[in-house]
PDB file of N, CA and C in Angstrom:
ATOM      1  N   UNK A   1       9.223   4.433  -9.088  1.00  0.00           N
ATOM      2  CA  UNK A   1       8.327   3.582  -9.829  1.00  0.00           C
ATOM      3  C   UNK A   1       8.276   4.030 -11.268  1.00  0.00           C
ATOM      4  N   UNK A   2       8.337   2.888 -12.268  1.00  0.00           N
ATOM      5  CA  UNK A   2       8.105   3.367 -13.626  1.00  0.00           C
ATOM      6  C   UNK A   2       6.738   2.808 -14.141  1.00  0.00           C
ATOM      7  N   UNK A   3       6.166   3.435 -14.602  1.00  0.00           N
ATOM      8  CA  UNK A   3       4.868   3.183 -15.424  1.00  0.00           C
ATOM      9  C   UNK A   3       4.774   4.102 -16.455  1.00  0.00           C
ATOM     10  N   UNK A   4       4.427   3.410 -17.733  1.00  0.00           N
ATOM     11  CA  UNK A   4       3.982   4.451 -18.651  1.00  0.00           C
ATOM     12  C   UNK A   4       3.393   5.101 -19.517  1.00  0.00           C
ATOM     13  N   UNK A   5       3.188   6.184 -20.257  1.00  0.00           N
ATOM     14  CA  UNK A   5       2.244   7.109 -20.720  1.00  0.00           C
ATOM     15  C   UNK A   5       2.182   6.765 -22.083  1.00  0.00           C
ATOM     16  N   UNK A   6       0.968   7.618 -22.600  1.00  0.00           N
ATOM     17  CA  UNK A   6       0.538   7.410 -23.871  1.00  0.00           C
ATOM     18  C   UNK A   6       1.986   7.909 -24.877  1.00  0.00           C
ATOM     19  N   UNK A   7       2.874   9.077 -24.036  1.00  0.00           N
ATOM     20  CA  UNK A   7       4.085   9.319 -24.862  1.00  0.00           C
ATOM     21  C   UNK A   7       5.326   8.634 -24.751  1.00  0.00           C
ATOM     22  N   UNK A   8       5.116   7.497 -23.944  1.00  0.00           N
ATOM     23  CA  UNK A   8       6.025   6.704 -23.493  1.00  0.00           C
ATOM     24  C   UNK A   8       6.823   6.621 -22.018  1.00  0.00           C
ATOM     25  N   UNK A   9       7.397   6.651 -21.494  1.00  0.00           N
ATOM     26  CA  UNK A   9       8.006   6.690 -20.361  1.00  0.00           C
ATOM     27  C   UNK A   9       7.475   7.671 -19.260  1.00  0.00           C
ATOM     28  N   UNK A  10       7.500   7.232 -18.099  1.00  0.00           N
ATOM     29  CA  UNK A  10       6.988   8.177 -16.779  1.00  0.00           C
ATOM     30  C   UNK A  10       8.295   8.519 -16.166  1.00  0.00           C
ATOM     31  N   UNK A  11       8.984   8.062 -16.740  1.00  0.00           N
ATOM     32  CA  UNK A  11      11.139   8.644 -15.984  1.00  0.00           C
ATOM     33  C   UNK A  11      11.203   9.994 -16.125  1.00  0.00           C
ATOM     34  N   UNK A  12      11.118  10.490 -14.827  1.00  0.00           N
ATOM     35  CA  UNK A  12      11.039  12.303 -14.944  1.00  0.00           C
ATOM     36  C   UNK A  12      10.543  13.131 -15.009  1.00  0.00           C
ATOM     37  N   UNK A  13       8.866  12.592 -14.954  1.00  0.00           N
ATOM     38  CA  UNK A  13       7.426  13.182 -14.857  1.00  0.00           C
ATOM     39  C   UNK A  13       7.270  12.737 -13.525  1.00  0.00           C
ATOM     40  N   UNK A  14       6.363  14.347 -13.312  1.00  0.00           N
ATOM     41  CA  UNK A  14       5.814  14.201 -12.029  1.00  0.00           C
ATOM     42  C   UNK A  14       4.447  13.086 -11.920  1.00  0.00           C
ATOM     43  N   UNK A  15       4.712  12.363 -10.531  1.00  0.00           N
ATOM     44  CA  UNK A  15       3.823  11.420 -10.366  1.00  0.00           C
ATOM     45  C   UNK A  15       3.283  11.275  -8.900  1.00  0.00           C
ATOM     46  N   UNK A  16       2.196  10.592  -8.827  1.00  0.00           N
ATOM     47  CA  UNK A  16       1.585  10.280  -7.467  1.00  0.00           C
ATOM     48  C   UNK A  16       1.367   8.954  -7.557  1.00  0.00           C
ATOM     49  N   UNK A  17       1.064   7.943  -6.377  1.00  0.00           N
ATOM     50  CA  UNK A  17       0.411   6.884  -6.113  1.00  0.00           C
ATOM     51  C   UNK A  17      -1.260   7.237  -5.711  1.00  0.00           C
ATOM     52  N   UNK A  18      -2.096   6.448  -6.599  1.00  0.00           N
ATOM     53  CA  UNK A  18      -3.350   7.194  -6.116  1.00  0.00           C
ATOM     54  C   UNK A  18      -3.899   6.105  -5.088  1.00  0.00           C
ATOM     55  N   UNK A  19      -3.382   4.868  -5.466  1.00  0.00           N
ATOM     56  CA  UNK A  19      -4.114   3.739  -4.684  1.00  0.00           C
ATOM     57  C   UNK A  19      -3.277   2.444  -5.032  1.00  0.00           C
ATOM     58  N   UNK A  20      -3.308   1.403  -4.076  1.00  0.00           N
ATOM     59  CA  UNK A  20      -2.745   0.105  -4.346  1.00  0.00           C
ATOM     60  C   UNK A  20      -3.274  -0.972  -3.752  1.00  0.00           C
ATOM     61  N   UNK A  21      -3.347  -2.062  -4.017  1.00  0.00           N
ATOM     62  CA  UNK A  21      -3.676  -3.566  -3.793  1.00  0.00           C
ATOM     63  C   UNK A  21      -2.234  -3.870  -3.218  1.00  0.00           C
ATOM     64  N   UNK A  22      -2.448  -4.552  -1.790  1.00  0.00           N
ATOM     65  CA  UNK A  22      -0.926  -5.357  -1.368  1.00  0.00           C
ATOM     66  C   UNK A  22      -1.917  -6.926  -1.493  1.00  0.00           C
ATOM     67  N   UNK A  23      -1.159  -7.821  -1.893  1.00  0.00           N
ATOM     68  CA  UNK A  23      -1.767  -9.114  -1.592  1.00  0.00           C
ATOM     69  C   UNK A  23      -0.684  -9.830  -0.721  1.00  0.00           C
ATOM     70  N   UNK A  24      -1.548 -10.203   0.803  1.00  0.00           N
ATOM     71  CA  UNK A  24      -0.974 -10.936   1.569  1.00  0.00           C
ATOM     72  C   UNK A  24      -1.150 -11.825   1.613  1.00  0.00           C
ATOM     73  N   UNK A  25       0.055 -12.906   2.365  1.00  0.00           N
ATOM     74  CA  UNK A  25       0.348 -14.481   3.079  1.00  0.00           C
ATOM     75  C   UNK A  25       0.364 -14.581   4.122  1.00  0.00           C
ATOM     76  N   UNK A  26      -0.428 -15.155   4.777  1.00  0.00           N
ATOM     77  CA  UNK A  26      -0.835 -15.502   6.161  1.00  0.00           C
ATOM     78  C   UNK A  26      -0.073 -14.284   7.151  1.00  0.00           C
ATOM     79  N   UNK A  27      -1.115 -13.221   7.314  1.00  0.00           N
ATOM     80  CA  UNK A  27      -0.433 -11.978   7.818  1.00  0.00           C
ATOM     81  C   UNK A  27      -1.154 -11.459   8.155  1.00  0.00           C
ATOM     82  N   UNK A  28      -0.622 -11.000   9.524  1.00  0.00           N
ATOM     83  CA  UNK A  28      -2.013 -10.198  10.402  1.00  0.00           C
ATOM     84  C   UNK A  28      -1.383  -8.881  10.853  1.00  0.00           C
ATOM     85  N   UNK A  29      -1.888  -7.550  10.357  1.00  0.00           N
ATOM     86  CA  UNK A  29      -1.529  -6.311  11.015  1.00  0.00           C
ATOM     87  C   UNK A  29      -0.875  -6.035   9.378  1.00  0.00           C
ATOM     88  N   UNK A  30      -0.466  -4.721   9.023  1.00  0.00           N
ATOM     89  CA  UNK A  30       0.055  -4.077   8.446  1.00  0.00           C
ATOM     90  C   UNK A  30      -0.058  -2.196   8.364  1.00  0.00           C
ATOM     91  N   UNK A  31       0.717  -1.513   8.180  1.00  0.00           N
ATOM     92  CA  UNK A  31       0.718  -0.012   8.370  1.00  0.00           C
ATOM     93  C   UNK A  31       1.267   0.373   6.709  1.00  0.00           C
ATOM     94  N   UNK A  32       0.441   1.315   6.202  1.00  0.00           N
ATOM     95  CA  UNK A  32       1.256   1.675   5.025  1.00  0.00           C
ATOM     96  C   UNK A  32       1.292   3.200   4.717  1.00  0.00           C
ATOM     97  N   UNK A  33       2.026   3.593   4.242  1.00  0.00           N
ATOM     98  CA  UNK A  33       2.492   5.287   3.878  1.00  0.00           C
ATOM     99  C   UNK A  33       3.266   5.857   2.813  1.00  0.00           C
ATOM    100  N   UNK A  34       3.279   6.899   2.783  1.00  0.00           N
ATOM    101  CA  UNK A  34       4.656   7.639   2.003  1.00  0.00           C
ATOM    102  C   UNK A  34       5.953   7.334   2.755  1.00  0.00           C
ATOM    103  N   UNK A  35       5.882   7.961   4.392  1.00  0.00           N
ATOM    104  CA  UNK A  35       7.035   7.690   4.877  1.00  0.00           C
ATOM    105  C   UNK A  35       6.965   7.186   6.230  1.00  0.00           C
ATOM    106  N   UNK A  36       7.588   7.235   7.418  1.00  0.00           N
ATOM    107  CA  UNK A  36       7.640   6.514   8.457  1.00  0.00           C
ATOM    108  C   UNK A  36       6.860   7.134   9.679  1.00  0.00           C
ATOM    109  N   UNK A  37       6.582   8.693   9.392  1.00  0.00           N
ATOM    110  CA  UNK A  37       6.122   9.372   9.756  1.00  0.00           C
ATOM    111  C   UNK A  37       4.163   9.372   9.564  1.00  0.00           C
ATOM    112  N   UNK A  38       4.135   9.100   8.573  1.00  0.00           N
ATOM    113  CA  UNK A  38       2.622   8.778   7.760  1.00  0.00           C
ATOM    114  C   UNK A  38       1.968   7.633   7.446  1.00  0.00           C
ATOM    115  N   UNK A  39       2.090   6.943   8.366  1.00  0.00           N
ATOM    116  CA  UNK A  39       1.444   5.116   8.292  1.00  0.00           C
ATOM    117  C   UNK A  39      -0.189   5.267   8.550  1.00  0.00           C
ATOM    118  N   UNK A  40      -0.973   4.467   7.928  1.00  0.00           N
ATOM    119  CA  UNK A  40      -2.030   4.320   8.051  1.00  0.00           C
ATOM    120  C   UNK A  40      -2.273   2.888   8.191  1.00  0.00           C
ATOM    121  N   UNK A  41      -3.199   2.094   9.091  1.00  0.00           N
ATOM    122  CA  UNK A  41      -3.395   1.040   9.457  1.00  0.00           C
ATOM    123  C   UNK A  41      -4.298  -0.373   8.164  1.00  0.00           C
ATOM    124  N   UNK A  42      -3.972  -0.881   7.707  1.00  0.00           N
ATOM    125  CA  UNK A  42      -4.691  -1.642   7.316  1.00  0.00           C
ATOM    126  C   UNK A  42      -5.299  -2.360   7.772  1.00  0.00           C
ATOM    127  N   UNK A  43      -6.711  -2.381   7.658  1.00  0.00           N
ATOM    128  CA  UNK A  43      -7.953  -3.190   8.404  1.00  0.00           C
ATOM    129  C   UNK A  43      -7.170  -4.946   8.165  1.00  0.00           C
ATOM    130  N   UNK A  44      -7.506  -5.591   9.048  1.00  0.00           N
ATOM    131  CA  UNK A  44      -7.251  -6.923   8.813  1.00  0.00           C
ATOM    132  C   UNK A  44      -8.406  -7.570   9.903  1.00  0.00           C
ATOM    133  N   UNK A  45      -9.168  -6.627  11.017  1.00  0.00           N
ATOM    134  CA  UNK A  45     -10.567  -7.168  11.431  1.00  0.00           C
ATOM    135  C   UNK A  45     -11.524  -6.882  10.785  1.00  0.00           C
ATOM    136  N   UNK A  46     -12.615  -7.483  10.849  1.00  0.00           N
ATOM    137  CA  UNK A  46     -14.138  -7.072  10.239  1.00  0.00           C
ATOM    138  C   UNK A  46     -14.833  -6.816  11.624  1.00  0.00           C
ATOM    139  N   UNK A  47     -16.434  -5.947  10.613  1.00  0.00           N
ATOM    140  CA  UNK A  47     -16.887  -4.973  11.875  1.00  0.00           C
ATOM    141  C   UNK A  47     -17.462  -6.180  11.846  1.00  0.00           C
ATOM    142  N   UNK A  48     -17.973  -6.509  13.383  1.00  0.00           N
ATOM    143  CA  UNK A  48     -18.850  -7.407  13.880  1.00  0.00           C
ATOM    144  C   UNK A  48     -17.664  -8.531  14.362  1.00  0.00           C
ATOM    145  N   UNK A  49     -16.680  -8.778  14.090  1.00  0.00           N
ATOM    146  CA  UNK A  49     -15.959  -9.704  14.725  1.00  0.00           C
ATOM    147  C   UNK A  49     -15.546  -9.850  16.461  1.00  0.00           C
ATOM    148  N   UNK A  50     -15.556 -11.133  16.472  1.00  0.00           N
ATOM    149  CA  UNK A  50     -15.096 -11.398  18.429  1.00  0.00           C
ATOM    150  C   UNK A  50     -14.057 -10.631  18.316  1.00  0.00           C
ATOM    151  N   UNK A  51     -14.075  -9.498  19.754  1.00  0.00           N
ATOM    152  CA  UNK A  51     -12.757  -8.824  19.870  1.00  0.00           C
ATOM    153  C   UNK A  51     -11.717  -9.903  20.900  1.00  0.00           C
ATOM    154  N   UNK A  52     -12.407 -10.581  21.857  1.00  0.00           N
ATOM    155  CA  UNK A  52     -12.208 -11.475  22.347  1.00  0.00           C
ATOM    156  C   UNK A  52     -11.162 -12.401  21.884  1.00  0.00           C
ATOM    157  N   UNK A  53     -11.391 -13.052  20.535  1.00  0.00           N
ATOM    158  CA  UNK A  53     -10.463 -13.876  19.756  1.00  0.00           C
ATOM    159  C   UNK A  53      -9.463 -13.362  18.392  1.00  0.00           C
ATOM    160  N   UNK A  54      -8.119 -13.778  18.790  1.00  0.00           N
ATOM    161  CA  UNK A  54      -7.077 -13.681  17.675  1.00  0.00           C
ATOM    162  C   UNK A  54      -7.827 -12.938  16.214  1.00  0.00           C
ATOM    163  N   UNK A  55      -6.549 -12.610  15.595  1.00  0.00           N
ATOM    164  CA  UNK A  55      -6.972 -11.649  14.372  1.00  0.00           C
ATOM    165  C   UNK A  55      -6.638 -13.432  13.271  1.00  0.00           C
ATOM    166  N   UNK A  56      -7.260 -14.407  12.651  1.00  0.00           N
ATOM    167  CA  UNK A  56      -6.785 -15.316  11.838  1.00  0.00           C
ATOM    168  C   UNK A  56      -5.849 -14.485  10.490  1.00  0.00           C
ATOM    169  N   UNK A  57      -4.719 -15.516  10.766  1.00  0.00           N
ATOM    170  CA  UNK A  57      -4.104 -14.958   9.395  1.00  0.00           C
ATOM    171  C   UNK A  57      -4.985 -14.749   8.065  1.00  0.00           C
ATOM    172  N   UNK A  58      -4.063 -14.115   7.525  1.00  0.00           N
ATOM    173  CA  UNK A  58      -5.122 -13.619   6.327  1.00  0.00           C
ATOM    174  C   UNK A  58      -4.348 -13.887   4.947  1.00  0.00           C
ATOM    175  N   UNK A  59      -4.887 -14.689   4.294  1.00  0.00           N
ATOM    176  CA  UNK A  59      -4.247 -14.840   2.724  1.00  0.00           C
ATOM    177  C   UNK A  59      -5.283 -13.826   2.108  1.00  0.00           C
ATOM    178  N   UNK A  60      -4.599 -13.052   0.618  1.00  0.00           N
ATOM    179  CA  UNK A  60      -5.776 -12.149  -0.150  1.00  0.00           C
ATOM    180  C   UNK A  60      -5.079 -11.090  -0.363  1.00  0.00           C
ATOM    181  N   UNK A  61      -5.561 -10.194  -0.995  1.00  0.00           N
ATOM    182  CA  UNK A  61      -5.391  -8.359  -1.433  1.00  0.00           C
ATOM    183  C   UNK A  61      -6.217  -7.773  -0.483  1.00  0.00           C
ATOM    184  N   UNK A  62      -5.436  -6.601  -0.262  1.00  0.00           N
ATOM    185  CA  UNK A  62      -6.180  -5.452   0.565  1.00  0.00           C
ATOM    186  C   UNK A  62      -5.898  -4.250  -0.183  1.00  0.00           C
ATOM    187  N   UNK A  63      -7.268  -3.261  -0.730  1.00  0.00           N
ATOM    188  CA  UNK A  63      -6.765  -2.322  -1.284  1.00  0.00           C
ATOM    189  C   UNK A  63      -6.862  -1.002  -0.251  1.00  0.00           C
ATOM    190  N   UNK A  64      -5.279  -0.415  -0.539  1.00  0.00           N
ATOM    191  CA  UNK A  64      -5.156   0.998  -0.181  1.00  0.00           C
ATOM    192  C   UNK A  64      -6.239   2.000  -0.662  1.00  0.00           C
ATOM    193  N   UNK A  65      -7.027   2.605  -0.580  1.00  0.00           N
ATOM    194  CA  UNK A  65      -7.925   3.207  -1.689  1.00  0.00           C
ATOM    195  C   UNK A  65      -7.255   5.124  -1.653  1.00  0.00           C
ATOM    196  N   UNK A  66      -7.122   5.412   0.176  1.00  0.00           N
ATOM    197  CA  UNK A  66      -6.135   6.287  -0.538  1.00  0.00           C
ATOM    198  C   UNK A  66      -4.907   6.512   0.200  1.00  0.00           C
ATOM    199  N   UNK A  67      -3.670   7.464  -0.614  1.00  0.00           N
ATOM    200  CA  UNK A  67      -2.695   7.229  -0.369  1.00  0.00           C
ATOM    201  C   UNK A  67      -2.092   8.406  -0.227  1.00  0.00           C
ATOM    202  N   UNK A  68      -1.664   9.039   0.926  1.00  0.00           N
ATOM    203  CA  UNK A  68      -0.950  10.587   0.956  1.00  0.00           C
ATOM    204  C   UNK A  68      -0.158  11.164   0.595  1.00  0.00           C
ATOM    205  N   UNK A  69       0.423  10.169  -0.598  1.00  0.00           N
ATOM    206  CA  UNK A  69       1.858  10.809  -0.901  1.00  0.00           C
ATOM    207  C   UNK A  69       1.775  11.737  -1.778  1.00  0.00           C
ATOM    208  N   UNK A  70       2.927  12.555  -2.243  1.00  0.00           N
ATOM    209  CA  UNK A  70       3.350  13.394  -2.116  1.00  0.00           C
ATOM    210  C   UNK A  70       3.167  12.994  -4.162  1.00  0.00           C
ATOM    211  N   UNK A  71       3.180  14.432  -4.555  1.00  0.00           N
ATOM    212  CA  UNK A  71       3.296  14.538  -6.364  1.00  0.00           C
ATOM    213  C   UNK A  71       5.382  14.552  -6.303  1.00  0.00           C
ATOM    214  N   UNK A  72       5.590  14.068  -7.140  1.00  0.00           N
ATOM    215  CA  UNK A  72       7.478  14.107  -7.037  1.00  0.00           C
ATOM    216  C   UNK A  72       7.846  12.946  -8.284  1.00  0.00           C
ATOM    217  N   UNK A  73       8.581  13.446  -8.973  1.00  0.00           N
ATOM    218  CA  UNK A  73       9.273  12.485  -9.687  1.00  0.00           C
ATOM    219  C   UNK A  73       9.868  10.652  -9.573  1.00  0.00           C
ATOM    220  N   UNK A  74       9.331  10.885  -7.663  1.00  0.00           N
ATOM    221  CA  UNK A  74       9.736   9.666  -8.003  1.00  0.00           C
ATOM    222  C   UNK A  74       8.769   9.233  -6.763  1.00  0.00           C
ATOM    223  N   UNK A  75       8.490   8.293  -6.665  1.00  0.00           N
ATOM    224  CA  UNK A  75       7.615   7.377  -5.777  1.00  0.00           C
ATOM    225  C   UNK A  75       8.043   6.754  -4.598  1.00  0.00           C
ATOM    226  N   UNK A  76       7.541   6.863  -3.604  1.00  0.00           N
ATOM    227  CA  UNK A  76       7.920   5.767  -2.800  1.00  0.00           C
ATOM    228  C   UNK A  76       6.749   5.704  -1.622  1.00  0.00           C
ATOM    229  N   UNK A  77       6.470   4.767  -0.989  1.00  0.00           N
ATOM    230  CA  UNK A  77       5.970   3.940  -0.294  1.00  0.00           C
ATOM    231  C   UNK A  77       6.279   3.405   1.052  1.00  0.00           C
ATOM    232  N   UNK A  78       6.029   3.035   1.707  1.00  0.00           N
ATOM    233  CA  UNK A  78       6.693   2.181   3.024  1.00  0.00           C
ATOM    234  C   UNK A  78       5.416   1.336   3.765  1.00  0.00           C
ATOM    235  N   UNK A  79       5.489   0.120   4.023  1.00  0.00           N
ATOM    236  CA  UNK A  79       4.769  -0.824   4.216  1.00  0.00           C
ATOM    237  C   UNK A  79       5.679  -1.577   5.619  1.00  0.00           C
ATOM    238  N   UNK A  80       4.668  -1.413   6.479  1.00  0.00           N
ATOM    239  CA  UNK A  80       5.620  -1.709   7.983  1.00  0.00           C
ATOM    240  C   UNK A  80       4.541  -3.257   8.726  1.00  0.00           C
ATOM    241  N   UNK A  81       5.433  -3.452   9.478  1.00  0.00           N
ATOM    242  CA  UNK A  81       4.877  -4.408  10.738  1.00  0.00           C
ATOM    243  C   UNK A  81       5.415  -4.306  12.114  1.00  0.00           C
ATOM    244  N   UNK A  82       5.010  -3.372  13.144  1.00  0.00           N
ATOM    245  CA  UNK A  82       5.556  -3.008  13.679  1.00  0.00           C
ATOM    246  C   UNK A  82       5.144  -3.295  15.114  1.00  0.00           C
ATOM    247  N   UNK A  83       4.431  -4.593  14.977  1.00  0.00           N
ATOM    248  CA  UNK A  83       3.872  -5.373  15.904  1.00  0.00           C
ATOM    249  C   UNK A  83       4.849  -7.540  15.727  1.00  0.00           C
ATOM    250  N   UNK A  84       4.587  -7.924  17.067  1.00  0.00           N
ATOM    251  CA  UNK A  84       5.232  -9.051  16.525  1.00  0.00           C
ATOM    252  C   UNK A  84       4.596  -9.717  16.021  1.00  0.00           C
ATOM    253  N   UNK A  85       3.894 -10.171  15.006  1.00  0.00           N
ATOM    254  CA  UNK A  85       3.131 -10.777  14.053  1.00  0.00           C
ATOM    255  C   UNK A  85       3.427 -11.069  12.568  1.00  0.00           C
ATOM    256  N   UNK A  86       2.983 -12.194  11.997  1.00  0.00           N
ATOM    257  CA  UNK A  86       3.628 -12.370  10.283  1.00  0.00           C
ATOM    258  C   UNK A  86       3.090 -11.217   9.544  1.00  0.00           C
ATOM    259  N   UNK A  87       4.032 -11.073   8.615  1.00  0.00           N
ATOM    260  CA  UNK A  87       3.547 -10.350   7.227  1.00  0.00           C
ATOM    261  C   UNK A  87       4.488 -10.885   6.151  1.00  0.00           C
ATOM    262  N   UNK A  88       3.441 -11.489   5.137  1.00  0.00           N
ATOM    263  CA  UNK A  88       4.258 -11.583   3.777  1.00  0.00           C
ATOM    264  C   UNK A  88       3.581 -11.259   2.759  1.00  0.00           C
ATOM    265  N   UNK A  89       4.623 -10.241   1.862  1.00  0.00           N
ATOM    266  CA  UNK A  89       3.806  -9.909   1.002  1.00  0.00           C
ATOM    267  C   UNK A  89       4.704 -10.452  -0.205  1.00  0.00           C
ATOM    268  N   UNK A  90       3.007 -10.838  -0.977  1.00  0.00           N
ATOM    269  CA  UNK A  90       3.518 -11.484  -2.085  1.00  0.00           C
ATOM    270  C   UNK A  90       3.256 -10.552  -3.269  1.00  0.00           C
ATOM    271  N   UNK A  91       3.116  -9.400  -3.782  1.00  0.00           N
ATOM    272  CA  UNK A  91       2.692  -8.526  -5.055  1.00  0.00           C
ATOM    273  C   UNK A  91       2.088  -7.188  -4.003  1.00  0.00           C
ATOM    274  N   UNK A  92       2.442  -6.173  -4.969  1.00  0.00           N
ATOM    275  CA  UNK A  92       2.010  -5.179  -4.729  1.00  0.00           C
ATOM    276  C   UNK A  92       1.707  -4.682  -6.082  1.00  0.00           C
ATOM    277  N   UNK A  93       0.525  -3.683  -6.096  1.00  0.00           N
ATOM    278  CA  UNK A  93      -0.326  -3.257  -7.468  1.00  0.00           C
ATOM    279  C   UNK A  93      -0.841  -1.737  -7.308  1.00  0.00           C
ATOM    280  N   UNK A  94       0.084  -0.828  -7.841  1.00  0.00           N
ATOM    281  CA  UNK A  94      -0.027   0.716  -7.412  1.00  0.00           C
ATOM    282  C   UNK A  94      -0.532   0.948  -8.687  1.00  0.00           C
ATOM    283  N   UNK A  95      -1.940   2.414  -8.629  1.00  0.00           N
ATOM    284  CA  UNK A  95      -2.117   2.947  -9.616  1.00  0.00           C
ATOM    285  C   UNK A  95      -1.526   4.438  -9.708  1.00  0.00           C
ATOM    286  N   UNK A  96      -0.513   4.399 -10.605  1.00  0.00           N
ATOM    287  CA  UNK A  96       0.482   5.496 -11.001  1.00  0.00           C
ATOM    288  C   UNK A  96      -0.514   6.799 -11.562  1.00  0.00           C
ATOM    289  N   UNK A  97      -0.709   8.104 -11.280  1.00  0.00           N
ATOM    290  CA  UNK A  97      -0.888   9.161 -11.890  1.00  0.00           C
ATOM    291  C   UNK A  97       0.327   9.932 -12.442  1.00  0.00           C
ATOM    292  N   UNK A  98       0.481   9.541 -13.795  1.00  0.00           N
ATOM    293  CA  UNK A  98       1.986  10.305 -14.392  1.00  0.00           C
ATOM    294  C   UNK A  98       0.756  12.023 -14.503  1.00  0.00           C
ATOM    295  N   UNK A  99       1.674  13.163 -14.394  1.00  0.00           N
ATOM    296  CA  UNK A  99       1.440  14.389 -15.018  1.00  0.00           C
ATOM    297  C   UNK A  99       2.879  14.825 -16.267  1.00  0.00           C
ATOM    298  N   UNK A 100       1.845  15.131 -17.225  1.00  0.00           N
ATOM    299  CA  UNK A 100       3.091  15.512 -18.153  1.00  0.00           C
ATOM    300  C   UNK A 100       3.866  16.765 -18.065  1.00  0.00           C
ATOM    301  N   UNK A 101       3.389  17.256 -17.204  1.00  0.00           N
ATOM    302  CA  UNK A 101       3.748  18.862 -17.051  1.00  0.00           C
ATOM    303  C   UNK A 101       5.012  18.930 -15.913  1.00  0.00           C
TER     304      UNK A 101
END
């Protein structure tokens, strides 16, 4: 991922993902992580809902608030569906922590 600093470029500075917005299209279920090993579930029920009835697709943003990855020069992510159900994602919106050091 590139994003960048007050000195210009984040290419080669250490960085983290601190948090992200995925905005979905009619999509129910999603898992997100650093790697394949580290998925965390994204809510797509609300508390108080019939467990009884279907999850309705979901148009909208869901924000990650936090995110385990790793400080490293370079970023990455993994966003799964690993159930048989839609997922489309239309934008994703990561907030980059460059370190200059």
């Amino acid at each position: 991922m590139e994003g960048g600093t007050r000195d210009g470029t984040s290419q080669g500075k250490k960085k983290r993902i601190a948090n992200f917005i995925v905005r979905f299209m009619d999509t129910v279920g999603a898992k997100v992580g650093p790697d394949a090993d580290n998925l965390q579930v994204i809510p797509f029920r609300n508390f108080g809902d019939n467990m009884s009835t279907p999850i309705a697709l979901y148009t909208g943003d869901k924000k990650v608030d936090t995110f385990p990855g790793p400080v490293s020069t370079d970023c990455y992510f993994r966003i799964v569906q690993d159930d048989p159900l839609p997922m489309t994602i239309l934008s994703i919106m990561p907030t980059i922590m460059v370190s200059d050091l």
